[in-house]
PDB file of N, CA and C in Angstrom:
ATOM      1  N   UNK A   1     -23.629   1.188 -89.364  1.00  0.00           N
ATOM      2  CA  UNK A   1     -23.438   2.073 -88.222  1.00  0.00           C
ATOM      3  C   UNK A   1     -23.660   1.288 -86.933  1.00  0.00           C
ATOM      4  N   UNK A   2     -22.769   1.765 -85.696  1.00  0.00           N
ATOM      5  CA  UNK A   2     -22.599   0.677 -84.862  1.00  0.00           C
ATOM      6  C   UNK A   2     -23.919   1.360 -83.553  1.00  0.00           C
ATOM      7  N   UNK A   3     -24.619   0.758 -83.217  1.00  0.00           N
ATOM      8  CA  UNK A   3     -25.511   1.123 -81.647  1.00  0.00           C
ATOM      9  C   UNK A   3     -25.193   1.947 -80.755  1.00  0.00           C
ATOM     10  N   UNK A   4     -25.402   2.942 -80.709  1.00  0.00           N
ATOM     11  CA  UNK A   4     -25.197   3.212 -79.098  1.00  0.00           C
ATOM     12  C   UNK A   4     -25.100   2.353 -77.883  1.00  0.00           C
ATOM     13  N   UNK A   5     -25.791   1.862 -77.565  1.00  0.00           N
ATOM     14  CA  UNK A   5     -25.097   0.783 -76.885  1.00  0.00           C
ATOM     15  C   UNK A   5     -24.454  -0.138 -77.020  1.00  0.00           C
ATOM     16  N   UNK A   6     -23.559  -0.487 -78.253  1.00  0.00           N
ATOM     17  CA  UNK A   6     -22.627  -1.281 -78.655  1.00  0.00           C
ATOM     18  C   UNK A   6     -21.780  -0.246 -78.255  1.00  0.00           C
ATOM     19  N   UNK A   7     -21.111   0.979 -78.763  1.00  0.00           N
ATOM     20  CA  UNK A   7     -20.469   1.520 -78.400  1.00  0.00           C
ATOM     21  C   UNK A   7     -20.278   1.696 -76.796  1.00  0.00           C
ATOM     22  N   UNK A   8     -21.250   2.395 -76.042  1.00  0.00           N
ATOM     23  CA  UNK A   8     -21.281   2.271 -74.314  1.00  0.00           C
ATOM     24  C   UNK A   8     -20.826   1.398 -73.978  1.00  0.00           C
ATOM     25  N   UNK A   9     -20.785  -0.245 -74.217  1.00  0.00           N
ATOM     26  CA  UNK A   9     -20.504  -1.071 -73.753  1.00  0.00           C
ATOM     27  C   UNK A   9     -19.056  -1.529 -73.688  1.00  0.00           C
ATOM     28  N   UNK A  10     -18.594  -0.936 -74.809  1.00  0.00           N
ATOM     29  CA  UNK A  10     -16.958  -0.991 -75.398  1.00  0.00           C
ATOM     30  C   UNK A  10     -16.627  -0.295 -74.370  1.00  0.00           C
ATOM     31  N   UNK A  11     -16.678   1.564 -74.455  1.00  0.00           N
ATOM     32  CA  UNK A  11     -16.309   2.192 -73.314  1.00  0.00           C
ATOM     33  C   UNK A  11     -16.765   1.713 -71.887  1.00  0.00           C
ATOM     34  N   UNK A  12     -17.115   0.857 -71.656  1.00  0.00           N
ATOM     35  CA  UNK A  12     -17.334   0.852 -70.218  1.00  0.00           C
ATOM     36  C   UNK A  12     -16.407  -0.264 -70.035  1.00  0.00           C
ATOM     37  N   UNK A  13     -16.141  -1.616 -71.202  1.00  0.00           N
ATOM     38  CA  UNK A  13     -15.036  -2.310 -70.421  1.00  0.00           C
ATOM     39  C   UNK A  13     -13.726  -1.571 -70.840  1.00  0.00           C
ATOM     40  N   UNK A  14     -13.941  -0.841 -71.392  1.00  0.00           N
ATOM     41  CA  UNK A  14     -12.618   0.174 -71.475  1.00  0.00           C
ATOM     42  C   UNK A  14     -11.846   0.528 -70.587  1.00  0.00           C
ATOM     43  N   UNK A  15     -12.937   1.092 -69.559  1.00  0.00           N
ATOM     44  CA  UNK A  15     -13.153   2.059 -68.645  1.00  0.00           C
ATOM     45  C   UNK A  15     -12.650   0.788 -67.263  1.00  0.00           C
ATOM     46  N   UNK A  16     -13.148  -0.179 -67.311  1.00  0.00           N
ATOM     47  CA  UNK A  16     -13.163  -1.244 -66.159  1.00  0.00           C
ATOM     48  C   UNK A  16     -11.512  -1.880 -66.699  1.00  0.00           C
ATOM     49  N   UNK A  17     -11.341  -2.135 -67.675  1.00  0.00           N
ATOM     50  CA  UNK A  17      -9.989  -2.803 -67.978  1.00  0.00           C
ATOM     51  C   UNK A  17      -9.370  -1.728 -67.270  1.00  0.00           C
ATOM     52  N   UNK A  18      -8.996  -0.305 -67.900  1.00  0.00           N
ATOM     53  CA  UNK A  18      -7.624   0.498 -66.933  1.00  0.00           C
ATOM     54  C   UNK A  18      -7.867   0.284 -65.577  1.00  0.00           C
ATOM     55  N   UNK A  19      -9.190   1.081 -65.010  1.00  0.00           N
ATOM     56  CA  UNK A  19      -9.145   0.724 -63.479  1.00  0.00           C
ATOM     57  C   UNK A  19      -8.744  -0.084 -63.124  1.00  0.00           C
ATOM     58  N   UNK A  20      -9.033  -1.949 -63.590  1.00  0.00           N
ATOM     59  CA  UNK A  20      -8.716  -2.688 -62.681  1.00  0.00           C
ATOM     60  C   UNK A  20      -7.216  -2.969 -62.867  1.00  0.00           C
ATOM     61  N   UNK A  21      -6.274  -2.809 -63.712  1.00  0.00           N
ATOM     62  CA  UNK A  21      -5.071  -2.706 -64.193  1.00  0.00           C
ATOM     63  C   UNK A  21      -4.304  -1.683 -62.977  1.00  0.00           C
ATOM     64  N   UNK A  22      -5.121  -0.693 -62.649  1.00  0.00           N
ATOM     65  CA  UNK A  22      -4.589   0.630 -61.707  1.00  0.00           C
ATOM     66  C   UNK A  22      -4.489   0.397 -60.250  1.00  0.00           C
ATOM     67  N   UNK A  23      -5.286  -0.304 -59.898  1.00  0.00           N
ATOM     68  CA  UNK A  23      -5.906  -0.696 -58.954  1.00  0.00           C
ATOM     69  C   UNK A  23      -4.761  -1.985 -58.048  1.00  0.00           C
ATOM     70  N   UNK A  24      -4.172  -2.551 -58.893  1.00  0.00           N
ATOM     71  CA  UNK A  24      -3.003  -3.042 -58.216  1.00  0.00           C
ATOM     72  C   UNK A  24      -1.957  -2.592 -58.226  1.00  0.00           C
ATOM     73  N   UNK A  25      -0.964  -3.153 -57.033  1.00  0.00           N
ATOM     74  CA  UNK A  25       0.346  -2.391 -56.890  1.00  0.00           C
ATOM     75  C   UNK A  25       1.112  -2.930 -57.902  1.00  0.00           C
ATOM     76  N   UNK A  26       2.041  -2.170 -58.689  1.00  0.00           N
ATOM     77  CA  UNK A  26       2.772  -3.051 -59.799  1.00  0.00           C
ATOM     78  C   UNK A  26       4.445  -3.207 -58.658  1.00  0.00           C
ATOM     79  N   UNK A  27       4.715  -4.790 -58.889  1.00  0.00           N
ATOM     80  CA  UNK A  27       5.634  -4.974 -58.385  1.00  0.00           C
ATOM     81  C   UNK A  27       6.705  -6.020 -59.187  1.00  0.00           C
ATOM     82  N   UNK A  28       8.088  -5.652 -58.865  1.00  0.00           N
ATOM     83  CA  UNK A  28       9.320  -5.722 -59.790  1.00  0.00           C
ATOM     84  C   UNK A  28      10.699  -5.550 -58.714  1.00  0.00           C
ATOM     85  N   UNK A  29      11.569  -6.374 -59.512  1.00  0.00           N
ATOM     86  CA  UNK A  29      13.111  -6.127 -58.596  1.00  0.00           C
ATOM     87  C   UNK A  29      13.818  -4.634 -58.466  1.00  0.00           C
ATOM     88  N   UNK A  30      14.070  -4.091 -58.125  1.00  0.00           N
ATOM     89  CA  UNK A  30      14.255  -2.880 -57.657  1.00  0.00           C
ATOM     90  C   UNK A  30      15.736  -2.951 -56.965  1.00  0.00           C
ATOM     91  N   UNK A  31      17.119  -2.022 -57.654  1.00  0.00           N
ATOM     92  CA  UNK A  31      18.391  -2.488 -56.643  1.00  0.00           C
ATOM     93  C   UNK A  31      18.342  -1.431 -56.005  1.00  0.00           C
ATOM     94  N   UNK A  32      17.345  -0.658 -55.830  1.00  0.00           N
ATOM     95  CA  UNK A  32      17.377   0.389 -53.962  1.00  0.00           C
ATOM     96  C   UNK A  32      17.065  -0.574 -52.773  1.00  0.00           C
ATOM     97  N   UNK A  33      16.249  -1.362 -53.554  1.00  0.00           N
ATOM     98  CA  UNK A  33      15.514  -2.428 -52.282  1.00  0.00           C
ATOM     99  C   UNK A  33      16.517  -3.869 -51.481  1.00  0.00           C
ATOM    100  N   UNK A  34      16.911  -3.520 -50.357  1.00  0.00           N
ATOM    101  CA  UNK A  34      18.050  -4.304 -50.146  1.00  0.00           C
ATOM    102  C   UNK A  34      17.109  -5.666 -50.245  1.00  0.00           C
ATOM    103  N   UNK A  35      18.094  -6.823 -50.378  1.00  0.00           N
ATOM    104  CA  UNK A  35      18.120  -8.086 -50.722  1.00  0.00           C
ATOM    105  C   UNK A  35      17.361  -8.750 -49.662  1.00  0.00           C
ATOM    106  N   UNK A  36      17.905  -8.439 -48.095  1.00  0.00           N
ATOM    107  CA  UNK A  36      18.183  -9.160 -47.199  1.00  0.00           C
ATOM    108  C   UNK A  36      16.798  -8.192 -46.210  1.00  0.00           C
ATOM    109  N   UNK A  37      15.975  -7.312 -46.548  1.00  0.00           N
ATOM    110  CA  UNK A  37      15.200  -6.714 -45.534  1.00  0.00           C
ATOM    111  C   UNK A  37      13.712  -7.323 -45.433  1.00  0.00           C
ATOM    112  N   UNK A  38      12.677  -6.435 -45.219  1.00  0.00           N
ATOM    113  CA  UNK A  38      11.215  -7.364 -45.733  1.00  0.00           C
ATOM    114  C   UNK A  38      11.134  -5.486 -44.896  1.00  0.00           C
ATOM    115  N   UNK A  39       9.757  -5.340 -45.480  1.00  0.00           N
ATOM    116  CA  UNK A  39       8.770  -3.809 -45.612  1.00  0.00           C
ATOM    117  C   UNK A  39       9.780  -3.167 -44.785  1.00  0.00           C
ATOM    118  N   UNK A  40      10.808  -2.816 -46.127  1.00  0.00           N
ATOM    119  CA  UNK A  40      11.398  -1.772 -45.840  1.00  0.00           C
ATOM    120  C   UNK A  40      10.924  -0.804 -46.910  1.00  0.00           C
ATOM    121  N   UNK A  41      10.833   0.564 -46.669  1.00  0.00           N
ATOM    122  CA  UNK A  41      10.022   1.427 -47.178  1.00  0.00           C
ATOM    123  C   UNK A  41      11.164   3.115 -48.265  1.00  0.00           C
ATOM    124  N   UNK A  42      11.155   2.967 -49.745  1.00  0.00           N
ATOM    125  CA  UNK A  42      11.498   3.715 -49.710  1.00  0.00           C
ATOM    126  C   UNK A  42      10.650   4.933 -50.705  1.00  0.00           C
ATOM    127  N   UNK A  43      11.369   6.209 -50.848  1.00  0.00           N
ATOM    128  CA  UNK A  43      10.781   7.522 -52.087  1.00  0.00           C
ATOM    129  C   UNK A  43       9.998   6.840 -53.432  1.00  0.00           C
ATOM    130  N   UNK A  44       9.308   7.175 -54.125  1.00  0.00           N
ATOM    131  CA  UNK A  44       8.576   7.312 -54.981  1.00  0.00           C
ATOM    132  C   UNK A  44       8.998   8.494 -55.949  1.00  0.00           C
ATOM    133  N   UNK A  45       9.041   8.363 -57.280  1.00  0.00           N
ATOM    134  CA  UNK A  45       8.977  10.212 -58.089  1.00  0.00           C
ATOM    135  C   UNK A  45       7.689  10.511 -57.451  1.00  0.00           C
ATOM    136  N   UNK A  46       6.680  10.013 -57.395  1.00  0.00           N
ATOM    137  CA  UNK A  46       5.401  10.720 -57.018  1.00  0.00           C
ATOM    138  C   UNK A  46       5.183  11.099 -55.724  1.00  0.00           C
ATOM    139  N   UNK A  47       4.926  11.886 -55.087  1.00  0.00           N
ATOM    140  CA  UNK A  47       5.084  11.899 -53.539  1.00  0.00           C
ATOM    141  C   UNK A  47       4.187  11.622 -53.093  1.00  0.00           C
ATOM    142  N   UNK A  48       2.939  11.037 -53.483  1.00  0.00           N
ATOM    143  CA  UNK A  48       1.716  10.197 -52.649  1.00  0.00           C
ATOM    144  C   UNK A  48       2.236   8.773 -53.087  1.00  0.00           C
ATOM    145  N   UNK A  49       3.045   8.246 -53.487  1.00  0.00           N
ATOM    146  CA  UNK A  49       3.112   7.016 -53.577  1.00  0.00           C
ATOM    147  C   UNK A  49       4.865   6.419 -52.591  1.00  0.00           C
ATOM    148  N   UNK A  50       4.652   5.580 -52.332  1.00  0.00           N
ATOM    149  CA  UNK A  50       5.959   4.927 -52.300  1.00  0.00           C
ATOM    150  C   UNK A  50       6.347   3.923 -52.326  1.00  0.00           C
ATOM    151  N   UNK A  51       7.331   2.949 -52.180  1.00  0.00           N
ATOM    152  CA  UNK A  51       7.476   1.706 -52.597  1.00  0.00           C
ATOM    153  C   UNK A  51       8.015   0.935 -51.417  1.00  0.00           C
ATOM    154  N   UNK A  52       7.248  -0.702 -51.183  1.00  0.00           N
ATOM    155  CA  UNK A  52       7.359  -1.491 -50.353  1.00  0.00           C
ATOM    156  C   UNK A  52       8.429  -2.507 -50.661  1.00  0.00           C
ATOM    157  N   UNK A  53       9.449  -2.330 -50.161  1.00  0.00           N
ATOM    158  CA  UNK A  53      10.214  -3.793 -50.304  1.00  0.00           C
ATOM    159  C   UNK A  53      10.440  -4.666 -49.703  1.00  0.00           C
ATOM    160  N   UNK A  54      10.622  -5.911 -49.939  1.00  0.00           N
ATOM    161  CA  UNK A  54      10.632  -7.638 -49.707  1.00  0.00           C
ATOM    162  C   UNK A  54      11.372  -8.184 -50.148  1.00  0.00           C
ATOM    163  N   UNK A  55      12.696  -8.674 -49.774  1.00  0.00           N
ATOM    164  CA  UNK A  55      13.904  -8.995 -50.260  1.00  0.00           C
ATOM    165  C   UNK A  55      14.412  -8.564 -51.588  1.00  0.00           C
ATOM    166  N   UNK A  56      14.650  -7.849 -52.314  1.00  0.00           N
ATOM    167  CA  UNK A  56      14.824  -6.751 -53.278  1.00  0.00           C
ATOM    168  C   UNK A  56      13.659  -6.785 -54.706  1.00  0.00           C
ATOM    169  N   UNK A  57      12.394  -6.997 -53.924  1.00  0.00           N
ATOM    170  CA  UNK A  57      11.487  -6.627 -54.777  1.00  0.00           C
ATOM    171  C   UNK A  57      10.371  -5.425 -53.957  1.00  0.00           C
ATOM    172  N   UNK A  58      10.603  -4.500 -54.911  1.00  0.00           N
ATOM    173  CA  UNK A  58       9.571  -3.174 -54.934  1.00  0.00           C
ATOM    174  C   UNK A  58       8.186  -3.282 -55.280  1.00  0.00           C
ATOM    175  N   UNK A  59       7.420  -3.143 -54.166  1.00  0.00           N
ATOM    176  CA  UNK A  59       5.629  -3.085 -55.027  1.00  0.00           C
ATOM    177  C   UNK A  59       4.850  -1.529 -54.728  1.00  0.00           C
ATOM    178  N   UNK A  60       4.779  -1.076 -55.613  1.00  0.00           N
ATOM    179  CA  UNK A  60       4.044   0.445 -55.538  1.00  0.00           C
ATOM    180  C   UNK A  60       2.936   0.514 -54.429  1.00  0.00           C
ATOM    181  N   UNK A  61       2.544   1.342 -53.476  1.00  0.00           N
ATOM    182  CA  UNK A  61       1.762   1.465 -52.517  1.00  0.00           C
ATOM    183  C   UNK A  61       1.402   3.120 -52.444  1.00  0.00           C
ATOM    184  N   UNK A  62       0.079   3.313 -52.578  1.00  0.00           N
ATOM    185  CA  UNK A  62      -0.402   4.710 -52.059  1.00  0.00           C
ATOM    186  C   UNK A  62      -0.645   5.091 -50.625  1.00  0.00           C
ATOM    187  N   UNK A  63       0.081   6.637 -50.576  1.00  0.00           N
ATOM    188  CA  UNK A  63      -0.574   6.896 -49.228  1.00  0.00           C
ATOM    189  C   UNK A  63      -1.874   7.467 -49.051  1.00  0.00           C
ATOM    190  N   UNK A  64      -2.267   7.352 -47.505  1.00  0.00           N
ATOM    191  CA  UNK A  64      -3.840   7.931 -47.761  1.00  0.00           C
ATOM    192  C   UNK A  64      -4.137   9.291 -48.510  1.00  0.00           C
ATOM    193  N   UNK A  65      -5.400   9.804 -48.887  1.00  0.00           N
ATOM    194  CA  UNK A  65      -5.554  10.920 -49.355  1.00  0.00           C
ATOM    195  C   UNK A  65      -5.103  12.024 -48.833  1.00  0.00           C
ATOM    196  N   UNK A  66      -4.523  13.052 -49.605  1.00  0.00           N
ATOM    197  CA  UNK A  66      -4.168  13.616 -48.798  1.00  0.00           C
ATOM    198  C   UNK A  66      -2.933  14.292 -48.271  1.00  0.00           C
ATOM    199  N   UNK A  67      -2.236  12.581 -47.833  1.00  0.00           N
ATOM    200  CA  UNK A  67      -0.930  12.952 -47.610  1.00  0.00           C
ATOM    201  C   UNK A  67       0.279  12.698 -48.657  1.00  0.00           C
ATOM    202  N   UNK A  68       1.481  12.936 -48.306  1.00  0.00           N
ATOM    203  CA  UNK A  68       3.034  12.591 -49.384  1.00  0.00           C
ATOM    204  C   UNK A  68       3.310  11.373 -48.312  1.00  0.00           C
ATOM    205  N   UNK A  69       4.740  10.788 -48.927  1.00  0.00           N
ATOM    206  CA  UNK A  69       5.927   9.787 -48.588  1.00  0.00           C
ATOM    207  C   UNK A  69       7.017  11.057 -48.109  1.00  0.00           C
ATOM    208  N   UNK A  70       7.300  11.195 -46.607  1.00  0.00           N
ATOM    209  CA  UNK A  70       8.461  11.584 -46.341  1.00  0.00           C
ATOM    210  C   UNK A  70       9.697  10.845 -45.765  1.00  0.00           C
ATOM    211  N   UNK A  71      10.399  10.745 -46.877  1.00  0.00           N
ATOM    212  CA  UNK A  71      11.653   9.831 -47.025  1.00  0.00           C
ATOM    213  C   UNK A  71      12.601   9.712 -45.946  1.00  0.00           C
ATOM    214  N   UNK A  72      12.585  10.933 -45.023  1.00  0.00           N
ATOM    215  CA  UNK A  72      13.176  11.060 -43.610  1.00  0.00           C
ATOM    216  C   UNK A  72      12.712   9.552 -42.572  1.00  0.00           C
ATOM    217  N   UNK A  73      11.500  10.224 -42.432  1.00  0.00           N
ATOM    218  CA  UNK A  73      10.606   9.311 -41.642  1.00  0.00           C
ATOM    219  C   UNK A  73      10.288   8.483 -42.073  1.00  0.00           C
ATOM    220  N   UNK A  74       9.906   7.845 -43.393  1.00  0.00           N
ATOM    221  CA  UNK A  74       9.577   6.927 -43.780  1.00  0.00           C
ATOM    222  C   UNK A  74       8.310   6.613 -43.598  1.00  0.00           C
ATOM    223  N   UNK A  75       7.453   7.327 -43.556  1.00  0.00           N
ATOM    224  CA  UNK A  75       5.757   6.829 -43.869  1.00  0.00           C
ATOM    225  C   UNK A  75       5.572   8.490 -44.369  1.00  0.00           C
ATOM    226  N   UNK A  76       3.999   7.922 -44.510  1.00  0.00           N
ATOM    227  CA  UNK A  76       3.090   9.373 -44.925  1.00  0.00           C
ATOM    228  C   UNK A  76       2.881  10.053 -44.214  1.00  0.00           C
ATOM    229  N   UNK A  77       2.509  11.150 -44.419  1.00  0.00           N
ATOM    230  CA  UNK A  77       1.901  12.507 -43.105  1.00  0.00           C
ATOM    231  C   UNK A  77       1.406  14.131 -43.936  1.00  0.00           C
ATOM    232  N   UNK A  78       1.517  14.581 -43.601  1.00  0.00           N
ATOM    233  CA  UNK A  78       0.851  15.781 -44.553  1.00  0.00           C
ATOM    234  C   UNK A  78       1.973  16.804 -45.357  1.00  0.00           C
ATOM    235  N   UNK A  79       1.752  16.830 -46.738  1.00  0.00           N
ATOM    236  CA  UNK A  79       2.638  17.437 -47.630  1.00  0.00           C
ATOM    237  C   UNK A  79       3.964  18.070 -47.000  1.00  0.00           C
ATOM    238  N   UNK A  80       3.279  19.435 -45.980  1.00  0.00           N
ATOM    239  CA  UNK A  80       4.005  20.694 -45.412  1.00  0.00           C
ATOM    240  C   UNK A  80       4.834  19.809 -44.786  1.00  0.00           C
ATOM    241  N   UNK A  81       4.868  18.831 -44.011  1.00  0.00           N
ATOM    242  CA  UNK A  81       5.791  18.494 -43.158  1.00  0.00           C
ATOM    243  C   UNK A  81       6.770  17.128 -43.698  1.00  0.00           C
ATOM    244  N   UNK A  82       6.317  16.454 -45.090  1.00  0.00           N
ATOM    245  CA  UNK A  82       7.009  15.095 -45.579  1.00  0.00           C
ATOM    246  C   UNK A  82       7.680  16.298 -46.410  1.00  0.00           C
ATOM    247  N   UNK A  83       7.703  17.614 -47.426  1.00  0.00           N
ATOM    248  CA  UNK A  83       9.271  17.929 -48.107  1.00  0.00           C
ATOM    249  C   UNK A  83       9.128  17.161 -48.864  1.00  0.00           C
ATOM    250  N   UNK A  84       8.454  16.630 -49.678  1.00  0.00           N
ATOM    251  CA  UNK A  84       8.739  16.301 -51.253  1.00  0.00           C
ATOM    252  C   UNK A  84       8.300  16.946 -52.223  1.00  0.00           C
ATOM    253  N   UNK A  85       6.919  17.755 -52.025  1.00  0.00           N
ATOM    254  CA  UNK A  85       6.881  18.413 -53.175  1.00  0.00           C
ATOM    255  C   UNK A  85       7.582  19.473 -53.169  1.00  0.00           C
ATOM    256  N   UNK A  86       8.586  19.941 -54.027  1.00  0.00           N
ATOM    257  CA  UNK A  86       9.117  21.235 -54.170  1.00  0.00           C
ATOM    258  C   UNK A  86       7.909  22.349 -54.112  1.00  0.00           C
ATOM    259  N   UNK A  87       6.921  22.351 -54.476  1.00  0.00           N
ATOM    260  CA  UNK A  87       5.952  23.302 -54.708  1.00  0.00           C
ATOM    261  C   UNK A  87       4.907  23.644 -53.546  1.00  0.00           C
ATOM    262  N   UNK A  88       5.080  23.139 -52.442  1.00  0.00           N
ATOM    263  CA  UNK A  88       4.435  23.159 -51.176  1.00  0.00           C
ATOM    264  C   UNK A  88       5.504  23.244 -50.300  1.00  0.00           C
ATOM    265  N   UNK A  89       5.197  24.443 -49.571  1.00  0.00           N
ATOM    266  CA  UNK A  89       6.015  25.573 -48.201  1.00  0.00           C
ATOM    267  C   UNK A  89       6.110  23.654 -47.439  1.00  0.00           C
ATOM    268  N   UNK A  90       7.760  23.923 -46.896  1.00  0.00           N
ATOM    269  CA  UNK A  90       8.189  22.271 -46.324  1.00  0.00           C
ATOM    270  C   UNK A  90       8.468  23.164 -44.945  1.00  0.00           C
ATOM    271  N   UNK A  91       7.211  22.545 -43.636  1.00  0.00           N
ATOM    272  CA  UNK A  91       7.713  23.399 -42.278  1.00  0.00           C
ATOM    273  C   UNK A  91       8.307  21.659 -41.786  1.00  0.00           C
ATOM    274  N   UNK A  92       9.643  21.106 -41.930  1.00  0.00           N
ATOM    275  CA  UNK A  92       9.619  19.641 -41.276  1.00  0.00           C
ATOM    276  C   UNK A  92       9.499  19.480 -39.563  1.00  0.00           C
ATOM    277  N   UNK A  93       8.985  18.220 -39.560  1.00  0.00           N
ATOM    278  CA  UNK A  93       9.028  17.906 -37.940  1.00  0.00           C
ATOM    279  C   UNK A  93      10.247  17.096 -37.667  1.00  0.00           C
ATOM    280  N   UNK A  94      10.753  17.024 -36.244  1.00  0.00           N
ATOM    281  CA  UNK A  94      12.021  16.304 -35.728  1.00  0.00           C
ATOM    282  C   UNK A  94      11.920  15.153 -35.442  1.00  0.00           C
TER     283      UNK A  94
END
């Protein structure tokens, strides 16, 4: 039979392996991301996230807490007014 703290110890680099795995932006070639730009910014499926591009490579980036990616404008700002989640009243700004 294995220790309790043999076990704890498993789960905790368990626990530290995903985080630190999460914790960076995963980045990859992407053909939304033009070739020829640098932090050009586009949508995410997730609407707190969106993606940074650098000559047609995409690196995942979160926005602050809080807010979505509104694809209009192109940065973050607060749900009601970025319109991405279908499920939150969209009042947009001009």
């Amino acid at each position: 039979m294995k220790s309790p703290l043999a076990l704890l110890i498993v789960l905790l680099l368990a626990v530290i392996a995903l985080f630190g795995t999460t914790a960076q932006a995963a980045c990859g070639p992407n053909p939304r991301c033009p070739a020829d730009a640098s932090n050009y910014l586009l949508p995410h499926p997730d609407c707190t996230q969106y993606y940074l591009c650098n000559q047609g490579t995409a690196c995942e980036q979160s926005c602050p807490p809080g807010q979505h990616f509104n694809a209009y404008h192109r940065q973050c700002e607060a749900p009601e007014t970025a319109c991405c989640d279908i499920f939150v009243p969209c009042n947009p700004t001009v």
